[in-house]
Protein backbone atom coordinates (compact mmCIF):
# COMPACT_ATOMS: atom_id res chain seq x y z
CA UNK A 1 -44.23 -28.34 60.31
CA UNK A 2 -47.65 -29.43 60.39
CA UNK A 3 -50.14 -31.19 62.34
CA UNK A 4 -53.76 -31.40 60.61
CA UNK A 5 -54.95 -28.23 60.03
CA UNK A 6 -52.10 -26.14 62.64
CA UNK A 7 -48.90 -24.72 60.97
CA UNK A 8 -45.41 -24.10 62.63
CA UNK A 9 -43.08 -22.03 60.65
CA UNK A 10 -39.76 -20.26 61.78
CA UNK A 11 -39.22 -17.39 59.90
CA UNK A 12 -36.07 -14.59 59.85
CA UNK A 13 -36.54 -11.14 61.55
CA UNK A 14 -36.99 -9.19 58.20
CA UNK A 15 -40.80 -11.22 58.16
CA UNK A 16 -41.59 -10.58 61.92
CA UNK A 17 -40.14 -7.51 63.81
CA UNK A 18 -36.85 -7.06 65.24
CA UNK A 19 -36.66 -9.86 67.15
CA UNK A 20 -34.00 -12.71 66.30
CA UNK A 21 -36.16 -15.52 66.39
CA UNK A 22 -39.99 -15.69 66.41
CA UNK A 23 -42.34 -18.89 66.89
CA UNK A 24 -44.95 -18.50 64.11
CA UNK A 25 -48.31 -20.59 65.12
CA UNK A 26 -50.99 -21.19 62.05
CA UNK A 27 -54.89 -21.69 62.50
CA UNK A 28 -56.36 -22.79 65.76
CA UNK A 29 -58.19 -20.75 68.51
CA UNK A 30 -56.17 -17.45 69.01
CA UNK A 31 -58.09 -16.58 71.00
CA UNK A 32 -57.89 -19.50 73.75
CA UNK A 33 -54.22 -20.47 73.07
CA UNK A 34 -53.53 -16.55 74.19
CA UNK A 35 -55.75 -16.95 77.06
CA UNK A 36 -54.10 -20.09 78.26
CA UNK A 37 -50.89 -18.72 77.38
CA UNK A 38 -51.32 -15.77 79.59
CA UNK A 39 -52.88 -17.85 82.60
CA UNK A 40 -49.44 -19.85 82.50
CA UNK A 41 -47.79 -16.26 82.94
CA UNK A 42 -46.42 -15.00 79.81
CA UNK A 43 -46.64 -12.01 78.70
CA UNK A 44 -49.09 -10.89 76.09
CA UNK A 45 -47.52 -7.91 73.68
CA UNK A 46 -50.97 -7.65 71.36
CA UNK A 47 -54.33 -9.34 70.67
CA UNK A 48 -55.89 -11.73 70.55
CA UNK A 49 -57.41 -8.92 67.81
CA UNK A 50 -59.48 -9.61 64.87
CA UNK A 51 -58.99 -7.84 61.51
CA UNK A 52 -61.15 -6.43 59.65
CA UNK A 53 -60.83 -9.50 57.18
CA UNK A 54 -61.53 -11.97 59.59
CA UNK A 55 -58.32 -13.28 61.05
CA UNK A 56 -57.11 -13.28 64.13
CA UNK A 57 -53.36 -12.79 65.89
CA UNK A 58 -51.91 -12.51 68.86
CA UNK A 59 -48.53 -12.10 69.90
CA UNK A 60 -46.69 -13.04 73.44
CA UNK A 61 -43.53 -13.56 75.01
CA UNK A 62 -42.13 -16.74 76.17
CA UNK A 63 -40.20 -16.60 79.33
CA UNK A 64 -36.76 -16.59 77.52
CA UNK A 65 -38.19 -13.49 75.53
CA UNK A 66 -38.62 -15.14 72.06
CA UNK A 67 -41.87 -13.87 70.49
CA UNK A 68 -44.52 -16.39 69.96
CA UNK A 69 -46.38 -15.15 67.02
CA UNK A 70 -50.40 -16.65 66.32
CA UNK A 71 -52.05 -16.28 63.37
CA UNK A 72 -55.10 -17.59 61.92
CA UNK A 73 -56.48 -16.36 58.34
CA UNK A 74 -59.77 -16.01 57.51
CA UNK A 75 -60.32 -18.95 55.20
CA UNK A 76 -59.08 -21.12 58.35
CA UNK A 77 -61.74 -19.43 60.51
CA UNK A 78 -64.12 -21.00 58.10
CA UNK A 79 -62.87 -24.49 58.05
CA UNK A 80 -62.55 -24.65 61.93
CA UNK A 81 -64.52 -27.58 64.11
């Protein structure tokens, strides 16, 4: 699913971990959306990091335990505001 430049993607275990189902967010701030995320009180696992590329990811729990998974390339960095 899309919405302008932000992705939404499901994707199996075998792409993401162990865990049965994962929320997989494309491009925006990272680093804010984890931020806010955490303020609401879920539980950050990782990040918001950036990799040596560029990106950016974090990863958090939502209060039924599903992983939320956000990820934003480098290339997206670049076409951001």
């Amino acid at each position: 699913m899309t919405n302008g430049r932000q992705r939404l993607g499901l994707y199996e275990a075998r792409y993401m971990g162990d865990d049965s189902l994962t929320l997989h967010f494309r491009g925006g701030d990272v680093e804010t959306v984890a931020s806010e995320m955490v303020e609401l009180g879920l539980t950050l696992e990782s990040g918001p990091a950036q990799a040596a590329n560029g990106g950016w990811s974090a990863r958090v729990r939502d209060p039924d335990g599903y992983l939320i998974f956000l990820d934003k390339a480098p290339w997206e960095a670049e076409t951001e505001g």
